[in-house]
C-alpha atoms as a PDB file:
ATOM      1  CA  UNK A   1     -39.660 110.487 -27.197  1.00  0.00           C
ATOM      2  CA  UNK A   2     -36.862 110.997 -29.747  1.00  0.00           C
ATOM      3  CA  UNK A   3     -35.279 107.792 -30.755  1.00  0.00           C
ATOM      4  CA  UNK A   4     -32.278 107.529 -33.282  1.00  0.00           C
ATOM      5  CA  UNK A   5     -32.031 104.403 -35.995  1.00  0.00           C
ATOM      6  CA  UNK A   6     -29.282 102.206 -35.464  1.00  0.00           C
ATOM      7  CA  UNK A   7     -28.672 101.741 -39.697  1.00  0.00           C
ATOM      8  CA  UNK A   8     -29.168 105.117 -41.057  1.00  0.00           C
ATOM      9  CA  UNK A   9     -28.548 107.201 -37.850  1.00  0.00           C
ATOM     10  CA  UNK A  10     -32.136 109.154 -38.664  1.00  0.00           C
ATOM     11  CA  UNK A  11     -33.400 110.911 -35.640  1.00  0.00           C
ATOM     12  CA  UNK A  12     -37.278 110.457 -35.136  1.00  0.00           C
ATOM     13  CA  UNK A  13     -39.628 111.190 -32.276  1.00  0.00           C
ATOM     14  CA  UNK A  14     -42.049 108.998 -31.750  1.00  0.00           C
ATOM     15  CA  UNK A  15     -45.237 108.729 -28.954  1.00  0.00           C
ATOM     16  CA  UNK A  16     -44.248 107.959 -25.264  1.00  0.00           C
ATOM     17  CA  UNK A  17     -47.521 106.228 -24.813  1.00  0.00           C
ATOM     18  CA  UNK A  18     -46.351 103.549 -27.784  1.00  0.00           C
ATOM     19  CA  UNK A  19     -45.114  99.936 -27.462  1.00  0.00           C
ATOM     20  CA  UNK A  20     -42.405 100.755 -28.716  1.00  0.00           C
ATOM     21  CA  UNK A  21     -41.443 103.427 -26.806  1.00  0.00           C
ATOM     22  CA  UNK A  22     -42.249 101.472 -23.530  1.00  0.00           C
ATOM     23  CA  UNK A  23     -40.049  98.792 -24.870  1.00  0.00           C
ATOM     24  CA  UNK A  24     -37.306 101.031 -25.447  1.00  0.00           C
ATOM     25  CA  UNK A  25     -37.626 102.723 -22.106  1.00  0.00           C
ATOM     26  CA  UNK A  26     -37.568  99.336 -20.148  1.00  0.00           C
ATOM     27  CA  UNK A  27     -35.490  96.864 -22.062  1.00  0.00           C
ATOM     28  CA  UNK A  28     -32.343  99.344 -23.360  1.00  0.00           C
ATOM     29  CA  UNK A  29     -31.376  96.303 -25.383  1.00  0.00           C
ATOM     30  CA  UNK A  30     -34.262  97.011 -27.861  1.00  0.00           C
ATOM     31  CA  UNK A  31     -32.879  99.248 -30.489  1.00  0.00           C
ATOM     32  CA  UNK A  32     -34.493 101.321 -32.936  1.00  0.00           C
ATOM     33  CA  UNK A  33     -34.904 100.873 -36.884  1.00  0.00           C
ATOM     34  CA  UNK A  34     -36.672 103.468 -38.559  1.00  0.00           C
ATOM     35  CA  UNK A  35     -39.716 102.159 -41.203  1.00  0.00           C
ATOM     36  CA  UNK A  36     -37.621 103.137 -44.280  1.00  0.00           C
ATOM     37  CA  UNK A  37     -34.776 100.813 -42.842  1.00  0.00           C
ATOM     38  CA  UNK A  38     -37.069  98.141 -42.214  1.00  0.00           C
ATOM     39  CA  UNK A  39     -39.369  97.757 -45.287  1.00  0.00           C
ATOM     40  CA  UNK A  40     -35.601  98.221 -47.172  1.00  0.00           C
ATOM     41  CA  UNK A  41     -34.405  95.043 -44.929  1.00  0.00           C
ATOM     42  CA  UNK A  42     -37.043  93.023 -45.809  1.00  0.00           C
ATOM     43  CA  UNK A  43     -37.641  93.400 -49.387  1.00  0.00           C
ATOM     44  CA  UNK A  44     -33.930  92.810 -50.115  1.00  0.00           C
ATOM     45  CA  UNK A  45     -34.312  89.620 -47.838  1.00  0.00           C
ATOM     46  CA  UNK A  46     -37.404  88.625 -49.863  1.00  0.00           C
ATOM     47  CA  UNK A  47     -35.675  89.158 -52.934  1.00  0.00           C
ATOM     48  CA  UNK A  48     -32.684  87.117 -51.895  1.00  0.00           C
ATOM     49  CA  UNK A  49     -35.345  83.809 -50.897  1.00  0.00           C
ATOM     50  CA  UNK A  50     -36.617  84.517 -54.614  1.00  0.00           C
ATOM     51  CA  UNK A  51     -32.940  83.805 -55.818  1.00  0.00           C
ATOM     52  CA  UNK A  52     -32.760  79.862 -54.239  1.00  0.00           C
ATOM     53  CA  UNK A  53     -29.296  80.453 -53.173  1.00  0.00           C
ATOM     54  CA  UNK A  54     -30.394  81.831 -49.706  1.00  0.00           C
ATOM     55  CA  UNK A  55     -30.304  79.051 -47.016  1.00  0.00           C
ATOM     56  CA  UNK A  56     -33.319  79.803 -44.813  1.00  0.00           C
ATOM     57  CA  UNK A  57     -32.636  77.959 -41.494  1.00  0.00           C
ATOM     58  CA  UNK A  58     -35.996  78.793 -39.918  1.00  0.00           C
ATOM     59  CA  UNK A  59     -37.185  75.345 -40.132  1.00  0.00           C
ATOM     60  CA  UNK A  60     -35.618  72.787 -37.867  1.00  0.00           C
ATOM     61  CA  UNK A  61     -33.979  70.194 -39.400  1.00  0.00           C
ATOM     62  CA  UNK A  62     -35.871  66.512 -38.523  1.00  0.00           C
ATOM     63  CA  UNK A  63     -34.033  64.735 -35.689  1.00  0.00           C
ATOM     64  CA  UNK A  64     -31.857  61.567 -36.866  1.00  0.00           C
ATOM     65  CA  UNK A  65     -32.979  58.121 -35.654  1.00  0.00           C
ATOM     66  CA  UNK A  66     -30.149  56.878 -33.829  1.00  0.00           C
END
């Protein structure tokens, strides 16, 4: 299956038998990001938690008592 990354337009072809293939077959939704993209997302992402001005908002906030 060729697949195309939605950041740096790189066209790939990965295995129809994959997950992610069968994801992107069934679910047209999904979208693509090619490893290079990815591991480039995330370490700039790590490296702005690292800085303590990135608000993080993964954590719920507790509920008020009212």
């Amino acid at each position: 299956m060729r697949v195309k990354c939605v950041i740096c337009d790189k066209i790939e072809k990965i295995e129809d038998e994959t997950l992610v293939a069968k994801r992107l077959r069934n679910r047209p939704i999904h979208t693509y990001m090619c490893q290079d993209c990815s591991i480039r997302i995330s370490e700039r992402t790590k490296a702005r938690i690292d800085t303590g001005k990135f608000r993080f908002y993964r954590e719920r906030p507790e509920k008020d008592d009212w």
